[in-house]
C-alpha atoms as a PDB file:
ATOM      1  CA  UNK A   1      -8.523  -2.529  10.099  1.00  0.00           C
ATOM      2  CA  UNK A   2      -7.656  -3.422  13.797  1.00  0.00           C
ATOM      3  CA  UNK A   3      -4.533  -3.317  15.241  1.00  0.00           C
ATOM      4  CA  UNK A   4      -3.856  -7.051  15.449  1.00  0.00           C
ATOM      5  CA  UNK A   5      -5.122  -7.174  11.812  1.00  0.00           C
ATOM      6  CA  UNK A   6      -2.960  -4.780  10.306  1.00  0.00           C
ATOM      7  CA  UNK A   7       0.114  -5.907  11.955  1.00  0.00           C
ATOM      8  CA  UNK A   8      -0.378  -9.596  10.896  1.00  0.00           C
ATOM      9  CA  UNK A   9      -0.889  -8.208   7.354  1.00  0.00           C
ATOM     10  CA  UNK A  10       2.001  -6.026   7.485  1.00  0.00           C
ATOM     11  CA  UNK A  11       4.542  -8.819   8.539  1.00  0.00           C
ATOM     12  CA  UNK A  12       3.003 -11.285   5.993  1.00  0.00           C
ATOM     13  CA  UNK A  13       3.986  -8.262   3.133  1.00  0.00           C
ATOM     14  CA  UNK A  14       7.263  -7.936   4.604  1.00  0.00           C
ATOM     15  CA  UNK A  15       7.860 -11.751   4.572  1.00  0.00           C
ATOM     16  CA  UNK A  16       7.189 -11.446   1.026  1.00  0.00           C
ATOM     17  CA  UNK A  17       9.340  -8.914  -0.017  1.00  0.00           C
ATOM     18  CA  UNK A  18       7.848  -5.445   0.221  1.00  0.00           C
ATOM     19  CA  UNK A  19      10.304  -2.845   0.670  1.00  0.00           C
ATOM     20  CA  UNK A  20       7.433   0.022   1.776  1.00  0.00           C
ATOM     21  CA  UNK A  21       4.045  -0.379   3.113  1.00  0.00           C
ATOM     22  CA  UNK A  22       0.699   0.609   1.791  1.00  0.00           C
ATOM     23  CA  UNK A  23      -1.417   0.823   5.090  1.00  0.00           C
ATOM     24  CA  UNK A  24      -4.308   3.056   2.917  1.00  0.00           C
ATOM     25  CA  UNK A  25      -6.194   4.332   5.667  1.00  0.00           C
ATOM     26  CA  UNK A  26      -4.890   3.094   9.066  1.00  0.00           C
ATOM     27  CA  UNK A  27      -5.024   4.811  11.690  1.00  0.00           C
ATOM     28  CA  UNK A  28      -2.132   6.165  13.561  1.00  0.00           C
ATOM     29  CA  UNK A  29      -2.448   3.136  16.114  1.00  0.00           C
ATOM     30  CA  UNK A  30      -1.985   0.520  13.048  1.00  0.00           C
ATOM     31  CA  UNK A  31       1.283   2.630  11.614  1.00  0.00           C
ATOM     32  CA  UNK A  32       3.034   2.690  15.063  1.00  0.00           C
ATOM     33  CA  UNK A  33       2.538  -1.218  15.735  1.00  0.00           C
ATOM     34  CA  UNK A  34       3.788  -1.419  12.284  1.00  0.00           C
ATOM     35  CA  UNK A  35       6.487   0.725  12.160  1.00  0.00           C
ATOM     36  CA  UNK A  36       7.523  -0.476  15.776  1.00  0.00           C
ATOM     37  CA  UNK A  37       7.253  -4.181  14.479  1.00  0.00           C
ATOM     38  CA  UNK A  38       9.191  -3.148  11.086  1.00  0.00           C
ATOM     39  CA  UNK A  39      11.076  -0.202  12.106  1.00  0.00           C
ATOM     40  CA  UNK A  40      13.107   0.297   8.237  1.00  0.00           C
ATOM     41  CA  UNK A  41       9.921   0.103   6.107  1.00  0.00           C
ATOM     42  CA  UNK A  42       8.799   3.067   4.613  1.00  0.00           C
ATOM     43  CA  UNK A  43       4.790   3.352   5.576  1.00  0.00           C
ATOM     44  CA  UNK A  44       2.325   5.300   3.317  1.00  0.00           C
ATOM     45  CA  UNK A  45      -1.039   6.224   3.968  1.00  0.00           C
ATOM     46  CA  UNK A  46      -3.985   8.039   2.759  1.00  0.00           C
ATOM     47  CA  UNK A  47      -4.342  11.385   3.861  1.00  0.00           C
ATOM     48  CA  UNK A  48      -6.304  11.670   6.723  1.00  0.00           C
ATOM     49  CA  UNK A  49      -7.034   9.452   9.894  1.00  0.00           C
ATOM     50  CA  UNK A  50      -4.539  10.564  12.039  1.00  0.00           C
ATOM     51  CA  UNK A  51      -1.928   8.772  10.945  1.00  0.00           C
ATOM     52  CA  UNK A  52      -0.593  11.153   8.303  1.00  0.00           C
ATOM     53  CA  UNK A  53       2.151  12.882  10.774  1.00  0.00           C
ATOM     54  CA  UNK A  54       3.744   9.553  11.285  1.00  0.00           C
ATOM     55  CA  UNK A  55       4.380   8.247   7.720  1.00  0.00           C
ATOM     56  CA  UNK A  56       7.026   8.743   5.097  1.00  0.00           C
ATOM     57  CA  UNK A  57       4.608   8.616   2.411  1.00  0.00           C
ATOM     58  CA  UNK A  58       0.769  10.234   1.789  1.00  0.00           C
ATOM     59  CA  UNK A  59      -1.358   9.608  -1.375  1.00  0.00           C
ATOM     60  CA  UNK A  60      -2.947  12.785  -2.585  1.00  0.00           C
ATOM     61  CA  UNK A  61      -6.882  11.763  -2.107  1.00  0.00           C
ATOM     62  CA  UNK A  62      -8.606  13.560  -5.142  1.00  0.00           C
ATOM     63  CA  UNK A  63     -10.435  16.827  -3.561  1.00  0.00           C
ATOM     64  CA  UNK A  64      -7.901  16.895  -0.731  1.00  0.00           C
ATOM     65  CA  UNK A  65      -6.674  19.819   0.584  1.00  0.00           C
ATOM     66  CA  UNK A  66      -2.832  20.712  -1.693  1.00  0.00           C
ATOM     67  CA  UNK A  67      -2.437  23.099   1.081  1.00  0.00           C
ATOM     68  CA  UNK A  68      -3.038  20.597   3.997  1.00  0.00           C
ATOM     69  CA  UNK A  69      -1.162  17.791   2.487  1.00  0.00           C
ATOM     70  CA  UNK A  70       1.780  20.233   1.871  1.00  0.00           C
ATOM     71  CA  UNK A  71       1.717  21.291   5.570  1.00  0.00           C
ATOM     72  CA  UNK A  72       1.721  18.123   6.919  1.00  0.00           C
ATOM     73  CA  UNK A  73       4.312  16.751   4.572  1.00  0.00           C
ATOM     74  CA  UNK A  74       6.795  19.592   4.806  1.00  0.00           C
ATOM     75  CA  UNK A  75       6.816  19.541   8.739  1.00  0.00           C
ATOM     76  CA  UNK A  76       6.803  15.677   8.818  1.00  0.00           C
ATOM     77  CA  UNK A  77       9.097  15.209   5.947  1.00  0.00           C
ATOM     78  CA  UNK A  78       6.973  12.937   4.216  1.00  0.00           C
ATOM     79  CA  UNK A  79       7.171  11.948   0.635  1.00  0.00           C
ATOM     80  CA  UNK A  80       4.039  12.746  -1.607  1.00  0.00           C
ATOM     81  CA  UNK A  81       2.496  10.868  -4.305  1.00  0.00           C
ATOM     82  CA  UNK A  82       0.266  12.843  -6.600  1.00  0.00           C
ATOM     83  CA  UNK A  83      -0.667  13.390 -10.636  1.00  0.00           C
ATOM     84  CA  UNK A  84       1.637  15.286 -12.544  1.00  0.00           C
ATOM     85  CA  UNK A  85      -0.095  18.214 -12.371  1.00  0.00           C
ATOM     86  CA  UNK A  86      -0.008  18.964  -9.402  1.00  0.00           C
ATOM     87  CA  UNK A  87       3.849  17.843  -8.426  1.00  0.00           C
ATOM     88  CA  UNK A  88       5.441  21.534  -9.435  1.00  0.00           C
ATOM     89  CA  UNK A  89       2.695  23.028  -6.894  1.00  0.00           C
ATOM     90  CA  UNK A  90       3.539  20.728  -3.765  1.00  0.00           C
ATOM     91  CA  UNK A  91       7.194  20.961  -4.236  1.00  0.00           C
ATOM     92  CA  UNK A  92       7.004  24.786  -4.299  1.00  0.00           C
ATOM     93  CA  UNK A  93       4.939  24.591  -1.349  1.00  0.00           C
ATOM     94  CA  UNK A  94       8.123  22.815   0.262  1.00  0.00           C
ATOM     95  CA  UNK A  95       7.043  19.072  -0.014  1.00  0.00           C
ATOM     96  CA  UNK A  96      10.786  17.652  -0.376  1.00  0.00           C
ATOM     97  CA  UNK A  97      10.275  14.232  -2.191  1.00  0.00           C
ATOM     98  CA  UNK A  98       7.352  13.937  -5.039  1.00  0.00           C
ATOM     99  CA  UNK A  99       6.295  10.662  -6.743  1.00  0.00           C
ATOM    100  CA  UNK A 100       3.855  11.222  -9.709  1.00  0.00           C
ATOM    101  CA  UNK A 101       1.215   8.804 -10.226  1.00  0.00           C
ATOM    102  CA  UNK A 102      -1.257   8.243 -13.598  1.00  0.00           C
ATOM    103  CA  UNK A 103      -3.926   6.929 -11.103  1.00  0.00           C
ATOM    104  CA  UNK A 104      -4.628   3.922  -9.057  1.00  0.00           C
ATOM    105  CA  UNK A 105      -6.810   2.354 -11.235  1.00  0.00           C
ATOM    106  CA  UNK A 106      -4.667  -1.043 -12.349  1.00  0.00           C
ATOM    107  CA  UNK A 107      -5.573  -0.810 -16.199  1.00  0.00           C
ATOM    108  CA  UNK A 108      -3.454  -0.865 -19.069  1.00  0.00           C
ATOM    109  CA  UNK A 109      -4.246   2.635 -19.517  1.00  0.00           C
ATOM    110  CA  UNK A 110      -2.472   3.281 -16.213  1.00  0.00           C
ATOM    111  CA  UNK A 111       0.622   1.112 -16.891  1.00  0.00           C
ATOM    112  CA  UNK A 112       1.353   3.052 -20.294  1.00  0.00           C
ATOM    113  CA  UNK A 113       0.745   6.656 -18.492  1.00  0.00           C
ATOM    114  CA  UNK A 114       3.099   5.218 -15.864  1.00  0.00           C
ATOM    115  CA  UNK A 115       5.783   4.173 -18.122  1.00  0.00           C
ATOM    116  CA  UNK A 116       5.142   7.276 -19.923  1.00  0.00           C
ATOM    117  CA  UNK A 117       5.876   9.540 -16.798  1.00  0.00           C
ATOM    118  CA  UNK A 118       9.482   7.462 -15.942  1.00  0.00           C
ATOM    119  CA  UNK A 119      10.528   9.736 -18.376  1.00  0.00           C
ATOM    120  CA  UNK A 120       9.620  12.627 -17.063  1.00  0.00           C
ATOM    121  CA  UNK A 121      11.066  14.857 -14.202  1.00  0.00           C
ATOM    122  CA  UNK A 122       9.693  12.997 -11.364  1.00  0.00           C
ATOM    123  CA  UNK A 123      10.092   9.328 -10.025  1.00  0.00           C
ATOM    124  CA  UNK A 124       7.014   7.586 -10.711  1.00  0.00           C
ATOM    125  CA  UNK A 125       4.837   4.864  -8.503  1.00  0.00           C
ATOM    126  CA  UNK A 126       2.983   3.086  -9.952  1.00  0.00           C
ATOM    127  CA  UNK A 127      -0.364   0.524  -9.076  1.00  0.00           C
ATOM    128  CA  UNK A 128      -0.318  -3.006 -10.619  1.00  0.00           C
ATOM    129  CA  UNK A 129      -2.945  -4.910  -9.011  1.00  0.00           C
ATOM    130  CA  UNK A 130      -4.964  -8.208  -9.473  1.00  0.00           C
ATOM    131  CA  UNK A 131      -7.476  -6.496  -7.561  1.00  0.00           C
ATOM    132  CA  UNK A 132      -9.079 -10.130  -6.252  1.00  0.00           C
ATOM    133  CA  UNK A 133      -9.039 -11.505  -9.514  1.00  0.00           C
ATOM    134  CA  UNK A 134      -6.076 -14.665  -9.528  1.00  0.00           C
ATOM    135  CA  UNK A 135      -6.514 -15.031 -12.974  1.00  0.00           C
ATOM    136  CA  UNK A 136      -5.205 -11.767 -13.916  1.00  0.00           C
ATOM    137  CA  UNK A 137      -1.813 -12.939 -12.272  1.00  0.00           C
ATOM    138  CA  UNK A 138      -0.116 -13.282 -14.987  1.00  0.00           C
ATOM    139  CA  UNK A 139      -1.093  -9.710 -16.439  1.00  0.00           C
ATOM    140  CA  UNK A 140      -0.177  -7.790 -13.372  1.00  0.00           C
ATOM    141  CA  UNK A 141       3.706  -9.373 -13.491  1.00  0.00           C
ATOM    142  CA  UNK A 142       3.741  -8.404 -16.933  1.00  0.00           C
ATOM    143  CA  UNK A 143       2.994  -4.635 -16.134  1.00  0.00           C
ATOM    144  CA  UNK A 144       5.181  -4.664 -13.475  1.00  0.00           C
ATOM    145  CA  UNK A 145       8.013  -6.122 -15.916  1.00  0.00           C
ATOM    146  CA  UNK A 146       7.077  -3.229 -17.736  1.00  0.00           C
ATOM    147  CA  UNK A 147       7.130  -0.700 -15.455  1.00  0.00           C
ATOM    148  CA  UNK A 148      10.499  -1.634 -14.149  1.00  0.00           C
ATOM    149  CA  UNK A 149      11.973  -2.035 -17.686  1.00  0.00           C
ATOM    150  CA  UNK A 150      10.424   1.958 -18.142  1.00  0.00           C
ATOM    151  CA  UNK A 151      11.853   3.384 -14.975  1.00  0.00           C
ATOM    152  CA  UNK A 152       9.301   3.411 -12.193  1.00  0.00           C
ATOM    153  CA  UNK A 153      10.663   3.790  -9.439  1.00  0.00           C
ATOM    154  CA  UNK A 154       7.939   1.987  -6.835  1.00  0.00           C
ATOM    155  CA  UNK A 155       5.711  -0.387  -7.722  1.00  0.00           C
ATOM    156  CA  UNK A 156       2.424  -0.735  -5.776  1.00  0.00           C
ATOM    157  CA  UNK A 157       1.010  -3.890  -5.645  1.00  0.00           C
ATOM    158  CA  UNK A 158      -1.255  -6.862  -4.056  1.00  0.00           C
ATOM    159  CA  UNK A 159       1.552  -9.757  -5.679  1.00  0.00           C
ATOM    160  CA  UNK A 160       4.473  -9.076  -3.665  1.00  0.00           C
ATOM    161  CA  UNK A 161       6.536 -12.192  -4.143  1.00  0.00           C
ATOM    162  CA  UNK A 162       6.275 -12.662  -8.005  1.00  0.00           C
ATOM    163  CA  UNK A 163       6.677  -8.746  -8.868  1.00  0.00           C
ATOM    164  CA  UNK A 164       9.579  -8.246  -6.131  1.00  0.00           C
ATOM    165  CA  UNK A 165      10.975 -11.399  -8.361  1.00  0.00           C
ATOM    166  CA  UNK A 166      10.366  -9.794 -11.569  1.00  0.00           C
ATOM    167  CA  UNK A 167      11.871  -6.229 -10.706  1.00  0.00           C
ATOM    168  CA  UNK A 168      14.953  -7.996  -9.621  1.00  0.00           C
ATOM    169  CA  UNK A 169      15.358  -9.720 -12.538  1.00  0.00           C
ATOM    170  CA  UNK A 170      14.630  -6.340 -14.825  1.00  0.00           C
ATOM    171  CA  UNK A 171      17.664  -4.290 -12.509  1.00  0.00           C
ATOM    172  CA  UNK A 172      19.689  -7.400 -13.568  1.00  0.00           C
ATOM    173  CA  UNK A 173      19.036  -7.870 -16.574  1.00  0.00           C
ATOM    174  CA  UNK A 174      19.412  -3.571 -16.845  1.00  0.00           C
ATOM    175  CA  UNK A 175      22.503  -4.155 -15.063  1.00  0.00           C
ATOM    176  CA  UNK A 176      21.662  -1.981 -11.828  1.00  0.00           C
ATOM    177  CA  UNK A 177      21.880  -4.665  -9.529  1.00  0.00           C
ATOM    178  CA  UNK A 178      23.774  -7.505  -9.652  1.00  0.00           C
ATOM    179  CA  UNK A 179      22.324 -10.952  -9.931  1.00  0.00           C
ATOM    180  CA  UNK A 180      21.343 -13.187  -7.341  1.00  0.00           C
ATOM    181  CA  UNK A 181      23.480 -16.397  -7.856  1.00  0.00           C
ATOM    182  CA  UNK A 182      25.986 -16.869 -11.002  1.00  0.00           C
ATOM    183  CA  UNK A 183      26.348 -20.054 -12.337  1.00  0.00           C
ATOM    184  CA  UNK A 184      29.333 -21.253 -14.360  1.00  0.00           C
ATOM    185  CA  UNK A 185      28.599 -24.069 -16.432  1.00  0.00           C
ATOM    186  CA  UNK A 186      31.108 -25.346 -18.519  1.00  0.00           C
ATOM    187  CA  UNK A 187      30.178 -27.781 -21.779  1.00  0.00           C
END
């Protein structure tokens, strides 16, 4: 993704709603246009590409390097997301912040390990995606409902608007934020 691209993308995210980034694999060019153009967003990327020194957050590749990833994110100060299994290891190895993940994959399977792990000792994220498919729409607000209702703590996904909705109405409804608008309707 280009420069230009990315930026465009990220700003149309923000305008949305998102209150972190996803840039995946940018490069480190990409996360300081973005971070310059949205300078209290928390950015996460994949590990690798350069840009890993500058974000707040790295995703664990599968066959990545535990060591490297805890190097970088101890001397950056970078969060970590990771499986379960390996969160004791990276936090030993001096990786201050660790969100647990069941996977990427934006199944069922995934939303029930997810909800399953909010109880656990570790904040969760958690990826509910439509993955190009509108028709699953209604689905992925229903995980997210889920997710929210079961703890999660961040919730990845591709429908910003509808899910940033949705996990404001949960913390309402749990009473951990306090609603919108009141209305007062007498009968």
């Amino acid at each position: 993704m280009g420069i230009a691209a990315g930026a465009a993308e990220a700003a149309r995210l923000v305008g949305d709603g998102a209150d972190a980034l996803d840039l995946g694999s940018a490069n480190g060019a990409v996360l300081r246009e973005v971070r310059h153009n949205h300078p209290g967003i928390p950015i996460a990327v994949d590990l690798g590409d350069g840009a890993a020194d500058d974000a707040d957050l790295l995703y664990a590749p599968p066959g990545s390097s535990e060591r490297e990833l805890a190097r970088i994110a101890a001397a950056s100060g970078a969060a970590v997301v990771c499986s379960i299994e390996d969160a004791g290891r990276l936090h030993a190895a001096g990786v201050a912040q660790v969100f647990v993940t069941p996977g990427r994959r934006p199944d069922i399977a995934t939303v029930r390990g997810g909800a399953e792990l909010a109880g656990g000792d570790w904040p969760v994220l958690l990826t509910v995606s439509c993955g190009g498919v509108p028709e699953t729409g209604a689905e992925v607000i229903a995980a997210a409902a889920h997710a929210a209702a079961a703890g999660v703590r961040i919730i990845r996904t591709d429908r910003v608007t509808e899910t940033r909705r949705t996990v404001d109405m949960i913390a309402s409804i749990r009473g951990t934020r306090p609603p919108a608008k009141v209305r007062r309707a007498l009968a």
